[in-house]
N, C-alpha and C. Protein backbone atom coordinates (compact mmCIF):
# COMPACT_ATOMS: atom_id res chain seq x y z
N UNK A 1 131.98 89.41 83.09
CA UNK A 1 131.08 90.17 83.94
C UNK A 1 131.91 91.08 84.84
N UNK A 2 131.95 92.70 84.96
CA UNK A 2 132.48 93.39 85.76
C UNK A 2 131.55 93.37 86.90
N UNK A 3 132.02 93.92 87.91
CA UNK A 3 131.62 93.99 89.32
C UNK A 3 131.03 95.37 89.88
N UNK A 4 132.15 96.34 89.02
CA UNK A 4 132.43 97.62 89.17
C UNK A 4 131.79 98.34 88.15
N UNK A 5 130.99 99.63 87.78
CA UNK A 5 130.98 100.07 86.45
C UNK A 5 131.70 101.77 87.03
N UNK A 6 132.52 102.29 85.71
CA UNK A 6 132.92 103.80 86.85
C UNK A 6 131.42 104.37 86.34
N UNK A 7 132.00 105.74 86.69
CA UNK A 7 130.43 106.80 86.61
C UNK A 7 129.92 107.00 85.44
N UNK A 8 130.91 107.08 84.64
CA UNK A 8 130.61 107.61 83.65
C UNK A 8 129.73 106.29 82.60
N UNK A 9 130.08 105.16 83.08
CA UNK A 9 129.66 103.87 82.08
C UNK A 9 127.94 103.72 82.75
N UNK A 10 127.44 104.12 84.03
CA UNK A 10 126.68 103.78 84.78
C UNK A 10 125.31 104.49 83.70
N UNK A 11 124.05 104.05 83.85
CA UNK A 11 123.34 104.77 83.99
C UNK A 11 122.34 105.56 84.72
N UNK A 12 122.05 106.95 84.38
CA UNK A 12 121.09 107.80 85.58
C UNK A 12 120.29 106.95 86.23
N UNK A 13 120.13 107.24 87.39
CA UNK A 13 119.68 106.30 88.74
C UNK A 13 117.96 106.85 87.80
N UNK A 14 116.99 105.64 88.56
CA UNK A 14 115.53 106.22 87.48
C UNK A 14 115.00 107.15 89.04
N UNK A 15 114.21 108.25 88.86
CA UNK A 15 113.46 108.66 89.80
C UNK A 15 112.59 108.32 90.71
N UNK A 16 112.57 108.57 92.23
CA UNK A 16 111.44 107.78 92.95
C UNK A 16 110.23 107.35 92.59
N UNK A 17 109.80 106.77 93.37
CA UNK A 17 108.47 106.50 92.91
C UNK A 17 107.73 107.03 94.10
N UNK A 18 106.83 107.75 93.25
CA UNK A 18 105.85 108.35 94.23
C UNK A 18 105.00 106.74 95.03
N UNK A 19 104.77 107.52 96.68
CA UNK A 19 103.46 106.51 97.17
C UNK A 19 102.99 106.96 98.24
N UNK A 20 101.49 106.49 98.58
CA UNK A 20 100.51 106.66 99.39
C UNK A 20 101.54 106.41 100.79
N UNK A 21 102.33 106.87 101.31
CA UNK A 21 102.98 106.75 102.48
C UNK A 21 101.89 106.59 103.65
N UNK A 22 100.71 107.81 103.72
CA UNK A 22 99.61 107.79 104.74
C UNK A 22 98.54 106.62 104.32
N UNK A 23 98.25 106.20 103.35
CA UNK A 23 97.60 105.35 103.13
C UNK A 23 98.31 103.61 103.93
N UNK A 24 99.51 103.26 103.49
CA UNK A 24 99.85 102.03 104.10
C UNK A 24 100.15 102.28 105.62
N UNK A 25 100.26 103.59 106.09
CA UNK A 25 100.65 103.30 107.64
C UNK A 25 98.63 103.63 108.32
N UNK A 26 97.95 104.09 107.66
CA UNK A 26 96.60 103.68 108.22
C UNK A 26 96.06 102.27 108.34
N UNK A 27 96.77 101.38 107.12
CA UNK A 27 96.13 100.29 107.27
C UNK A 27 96.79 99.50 108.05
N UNK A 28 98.16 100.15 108.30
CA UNK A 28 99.06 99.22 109.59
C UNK A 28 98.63 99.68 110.89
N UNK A 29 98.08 100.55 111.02
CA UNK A 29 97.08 101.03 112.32
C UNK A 29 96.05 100.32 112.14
N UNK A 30 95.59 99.95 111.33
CA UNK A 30 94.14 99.31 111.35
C UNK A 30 94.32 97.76 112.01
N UNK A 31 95.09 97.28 111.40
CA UNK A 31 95.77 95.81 111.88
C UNK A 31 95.95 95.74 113.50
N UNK A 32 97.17 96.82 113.52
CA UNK A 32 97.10 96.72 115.04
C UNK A 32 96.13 97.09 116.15
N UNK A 33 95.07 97.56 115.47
CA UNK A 33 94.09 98.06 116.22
C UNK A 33 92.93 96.18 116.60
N UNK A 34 93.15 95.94 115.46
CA UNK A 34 92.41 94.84 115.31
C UNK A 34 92.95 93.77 116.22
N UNK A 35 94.43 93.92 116.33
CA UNK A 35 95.20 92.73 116.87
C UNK A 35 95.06 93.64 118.27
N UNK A 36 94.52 94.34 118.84
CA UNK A 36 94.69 95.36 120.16
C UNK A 36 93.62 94.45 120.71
N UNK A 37 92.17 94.61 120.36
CA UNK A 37 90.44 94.15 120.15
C UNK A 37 91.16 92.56 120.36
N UNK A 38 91.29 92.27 120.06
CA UNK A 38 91.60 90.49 119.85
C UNK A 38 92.32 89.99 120.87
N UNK A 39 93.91 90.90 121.24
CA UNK A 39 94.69 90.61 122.79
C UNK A 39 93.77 91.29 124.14
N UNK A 40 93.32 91.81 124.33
CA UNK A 40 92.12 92.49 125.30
C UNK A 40 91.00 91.54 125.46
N UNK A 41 90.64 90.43 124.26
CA UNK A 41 89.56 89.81 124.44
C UNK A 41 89.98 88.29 125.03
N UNK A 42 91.29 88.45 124.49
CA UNK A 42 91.94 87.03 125.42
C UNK A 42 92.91 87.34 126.60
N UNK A 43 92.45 88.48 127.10
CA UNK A 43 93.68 88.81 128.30
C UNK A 43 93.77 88.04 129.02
N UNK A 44 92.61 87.30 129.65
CA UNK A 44 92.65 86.57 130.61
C UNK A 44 93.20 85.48 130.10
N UNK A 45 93.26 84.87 129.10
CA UNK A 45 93.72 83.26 128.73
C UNK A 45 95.28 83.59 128.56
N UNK A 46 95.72 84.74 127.92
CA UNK A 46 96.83 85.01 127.63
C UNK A 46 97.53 85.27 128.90
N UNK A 47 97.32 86.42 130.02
CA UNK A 47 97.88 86.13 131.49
C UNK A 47 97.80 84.89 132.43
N UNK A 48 97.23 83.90 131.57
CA UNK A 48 97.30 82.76 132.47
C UNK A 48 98.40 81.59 132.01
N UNK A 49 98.51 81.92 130.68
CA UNK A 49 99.96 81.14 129.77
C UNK A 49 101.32 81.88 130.34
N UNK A 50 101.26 83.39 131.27
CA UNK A 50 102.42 84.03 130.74
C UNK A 50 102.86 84.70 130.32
N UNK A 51 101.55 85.10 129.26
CA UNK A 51 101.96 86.21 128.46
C UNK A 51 100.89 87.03 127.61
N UNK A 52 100.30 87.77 128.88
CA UNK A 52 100.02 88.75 129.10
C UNK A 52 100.38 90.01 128.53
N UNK A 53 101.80 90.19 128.41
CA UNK A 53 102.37 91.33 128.24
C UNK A 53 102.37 91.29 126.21
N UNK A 54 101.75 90.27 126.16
CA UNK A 54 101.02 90.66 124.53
C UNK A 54 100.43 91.56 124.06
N UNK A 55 99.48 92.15 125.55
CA UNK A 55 98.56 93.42 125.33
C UNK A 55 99.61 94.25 124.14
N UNK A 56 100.70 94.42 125.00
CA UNK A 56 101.53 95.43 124.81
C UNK A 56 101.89 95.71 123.24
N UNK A 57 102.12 94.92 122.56
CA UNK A 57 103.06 94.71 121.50
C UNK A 57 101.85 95.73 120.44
N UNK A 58 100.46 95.26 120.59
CA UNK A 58 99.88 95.89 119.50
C UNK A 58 100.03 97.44 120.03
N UNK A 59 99.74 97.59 121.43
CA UNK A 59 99.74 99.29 121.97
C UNK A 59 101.13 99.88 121.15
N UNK A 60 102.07 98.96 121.13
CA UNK A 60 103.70 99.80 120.66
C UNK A 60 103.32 100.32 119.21
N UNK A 61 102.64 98.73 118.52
CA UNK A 61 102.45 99.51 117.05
C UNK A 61 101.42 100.52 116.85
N UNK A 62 100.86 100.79 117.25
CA UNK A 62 99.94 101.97 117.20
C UNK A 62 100.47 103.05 117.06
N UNK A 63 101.37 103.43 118.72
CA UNK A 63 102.21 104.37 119.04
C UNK A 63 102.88 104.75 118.05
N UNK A 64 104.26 103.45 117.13
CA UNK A 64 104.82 103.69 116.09
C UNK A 64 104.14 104.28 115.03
N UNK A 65 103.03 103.91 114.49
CA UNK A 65 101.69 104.47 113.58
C UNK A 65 101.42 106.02 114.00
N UNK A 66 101.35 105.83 114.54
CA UNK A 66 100.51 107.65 115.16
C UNK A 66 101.86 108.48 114.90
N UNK A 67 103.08 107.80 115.35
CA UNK A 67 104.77 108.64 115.27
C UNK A 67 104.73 108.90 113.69
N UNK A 68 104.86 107.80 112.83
CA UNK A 68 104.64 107.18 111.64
C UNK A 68 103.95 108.77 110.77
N UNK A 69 102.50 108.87 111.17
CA UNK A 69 101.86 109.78 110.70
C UNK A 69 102.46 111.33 110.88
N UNK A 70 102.73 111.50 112.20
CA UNK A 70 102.67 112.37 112.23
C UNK A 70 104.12 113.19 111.29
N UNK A 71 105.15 111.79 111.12
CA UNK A 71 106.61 112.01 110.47
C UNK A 71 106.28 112.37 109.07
N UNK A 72 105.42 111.59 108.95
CA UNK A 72 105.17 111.31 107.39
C UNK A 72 104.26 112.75 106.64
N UNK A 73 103.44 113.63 107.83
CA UNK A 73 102.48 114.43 107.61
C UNK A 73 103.89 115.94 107.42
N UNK A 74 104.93 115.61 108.30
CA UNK A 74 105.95 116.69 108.61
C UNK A 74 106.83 116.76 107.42
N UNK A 75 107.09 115.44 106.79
CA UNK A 75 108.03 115.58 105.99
C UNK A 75 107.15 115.86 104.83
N UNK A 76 105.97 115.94 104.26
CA UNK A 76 105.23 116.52 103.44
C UNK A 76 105.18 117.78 102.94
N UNK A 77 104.86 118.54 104.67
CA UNK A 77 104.71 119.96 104.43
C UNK A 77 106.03 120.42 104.42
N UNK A 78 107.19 119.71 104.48
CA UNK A 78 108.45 120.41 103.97
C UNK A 78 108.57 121.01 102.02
N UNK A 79 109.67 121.86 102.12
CA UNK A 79 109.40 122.41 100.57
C UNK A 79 110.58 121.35 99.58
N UNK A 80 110.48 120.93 98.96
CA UNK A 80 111.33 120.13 97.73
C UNK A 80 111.68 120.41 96.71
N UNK A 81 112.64 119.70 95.74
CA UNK A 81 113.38 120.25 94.65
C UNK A 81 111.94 120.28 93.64
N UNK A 82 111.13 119.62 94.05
CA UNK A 82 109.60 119.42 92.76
C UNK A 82 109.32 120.82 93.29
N UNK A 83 109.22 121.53 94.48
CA UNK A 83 108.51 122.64 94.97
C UNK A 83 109.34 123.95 94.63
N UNK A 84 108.94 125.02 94.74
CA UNK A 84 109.36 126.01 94.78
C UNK A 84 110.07 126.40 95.98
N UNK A 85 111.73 126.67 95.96
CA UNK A 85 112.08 126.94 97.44
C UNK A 85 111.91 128.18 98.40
N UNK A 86 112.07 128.76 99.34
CA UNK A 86 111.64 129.57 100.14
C UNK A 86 112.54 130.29 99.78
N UNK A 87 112.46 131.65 99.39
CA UNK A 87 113.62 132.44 99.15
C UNK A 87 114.88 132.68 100.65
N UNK A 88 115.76 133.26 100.15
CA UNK A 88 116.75 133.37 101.17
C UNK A 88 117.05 134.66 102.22
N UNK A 89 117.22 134.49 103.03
CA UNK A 89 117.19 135.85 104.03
C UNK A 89 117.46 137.06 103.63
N UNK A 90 116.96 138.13 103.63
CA UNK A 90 117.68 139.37 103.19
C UNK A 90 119.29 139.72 103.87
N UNK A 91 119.26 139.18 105.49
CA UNK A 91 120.20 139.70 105.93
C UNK A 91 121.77 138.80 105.92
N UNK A 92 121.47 138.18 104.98
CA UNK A 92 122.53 136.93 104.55
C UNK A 92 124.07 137.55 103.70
N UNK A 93 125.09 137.43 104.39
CA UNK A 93 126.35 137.77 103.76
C UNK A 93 126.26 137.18 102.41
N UNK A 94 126.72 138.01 101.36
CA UNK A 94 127.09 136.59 100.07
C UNK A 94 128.45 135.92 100.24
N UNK A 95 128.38 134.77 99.48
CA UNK A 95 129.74 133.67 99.60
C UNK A 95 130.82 135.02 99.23
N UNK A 96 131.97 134.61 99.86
CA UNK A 96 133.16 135.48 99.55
C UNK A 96 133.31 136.49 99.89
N UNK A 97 132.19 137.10 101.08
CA UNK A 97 133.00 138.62 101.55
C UNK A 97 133.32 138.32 102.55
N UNK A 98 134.09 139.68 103.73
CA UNK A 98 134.69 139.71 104.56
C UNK A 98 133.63 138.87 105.46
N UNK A 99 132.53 138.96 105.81
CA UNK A 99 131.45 138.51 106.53
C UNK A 99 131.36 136.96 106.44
N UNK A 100 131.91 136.46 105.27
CA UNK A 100 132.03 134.89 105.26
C UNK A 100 133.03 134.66 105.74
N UNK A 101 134.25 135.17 105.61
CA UNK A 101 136.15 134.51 105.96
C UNK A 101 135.83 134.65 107.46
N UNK A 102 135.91 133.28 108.14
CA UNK A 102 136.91 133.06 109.73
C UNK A 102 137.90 134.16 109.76
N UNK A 103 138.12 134.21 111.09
CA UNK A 103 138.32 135.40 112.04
C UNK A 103 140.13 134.76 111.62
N UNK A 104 141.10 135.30 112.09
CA UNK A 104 142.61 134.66 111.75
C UNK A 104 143.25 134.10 113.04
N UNK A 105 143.88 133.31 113.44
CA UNK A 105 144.11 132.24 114.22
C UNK A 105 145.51 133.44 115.01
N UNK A 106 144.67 133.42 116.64
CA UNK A 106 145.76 134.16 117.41
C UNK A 106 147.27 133.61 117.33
N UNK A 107 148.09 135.13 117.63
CA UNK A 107 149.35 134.41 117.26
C UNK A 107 149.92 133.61 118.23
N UNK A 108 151.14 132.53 118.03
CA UNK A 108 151.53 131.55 118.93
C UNK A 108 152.19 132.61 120.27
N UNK A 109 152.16 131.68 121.38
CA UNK A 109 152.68 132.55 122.73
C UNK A 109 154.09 132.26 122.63
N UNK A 110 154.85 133.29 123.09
CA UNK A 110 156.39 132.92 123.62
C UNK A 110 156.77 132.10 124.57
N UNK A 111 157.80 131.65 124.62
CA UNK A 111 158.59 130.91 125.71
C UNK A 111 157.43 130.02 125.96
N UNK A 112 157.02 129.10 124.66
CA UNK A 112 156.30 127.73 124.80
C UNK A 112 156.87 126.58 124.80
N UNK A 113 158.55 126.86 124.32
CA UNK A 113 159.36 125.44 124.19
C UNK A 113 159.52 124.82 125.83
N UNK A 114 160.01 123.74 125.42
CA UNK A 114 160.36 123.22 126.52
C UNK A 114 161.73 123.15 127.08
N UNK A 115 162.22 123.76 128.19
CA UNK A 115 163.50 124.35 128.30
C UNK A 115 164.43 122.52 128.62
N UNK A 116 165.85 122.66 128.65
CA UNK A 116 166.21 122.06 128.53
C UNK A 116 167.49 122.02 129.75
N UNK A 117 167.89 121.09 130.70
CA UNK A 117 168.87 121.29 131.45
C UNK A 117 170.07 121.06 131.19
């Protein structure tokens, strides 16, 4: 049994798999919404154990959910290798002209050594 395979022995990685990304983070909003309804209805029993600050935990996942969506809605409307890309600036140097090469490195100053007694 090797451990290692090189590249060439490997085979092509298989392609993602598409998924409902907005679909499972609605129903993880739904949960925490439910578990929100449920800590609110025992606030009082729960601030009397201590821990109270249970409210909290479902409010965070929500928050994360709503972040969640809105990441998930952003990285959508981005363009991909499946998509057609946005063409490129008109006012764009091409690779290799003067407009691409760095500027040339000022020359060294004189009398930088360090003198000697």
């Amino acid at each position: 049994m090797r451990l290692y395979l090189r590249s060439a022995d490997r085979r092509p990685d298989p392609p993602p798999l598409r998924t409902n990304d907005r679909a499972v983070i609605l129903a993880g909003l739904a949960v925490w919404a439910v578990l929100l309804v449920a800590a609110l209805a025992l606030h009082s029993r729960l601030a009397a154990a201590g821990r109270g600050w249970w409210v909290w935990t479902p409010v965070a996942g929500i928050v994360l959910g709503l972040y969640g969506l809105h990441y998930v809605r952003k990285r959508d409307s981005r363009p991909t290798a499946d998509r057609s890309p946005s063409p490129a600036p008109a006012d764009t140097a091409p690779t290799g002209t003067a407009a691409a090469d760095p500027a040339p490195a000022p020359p060294a100053r004189e009398g930088t050594q360090a003198r000697r007694s």
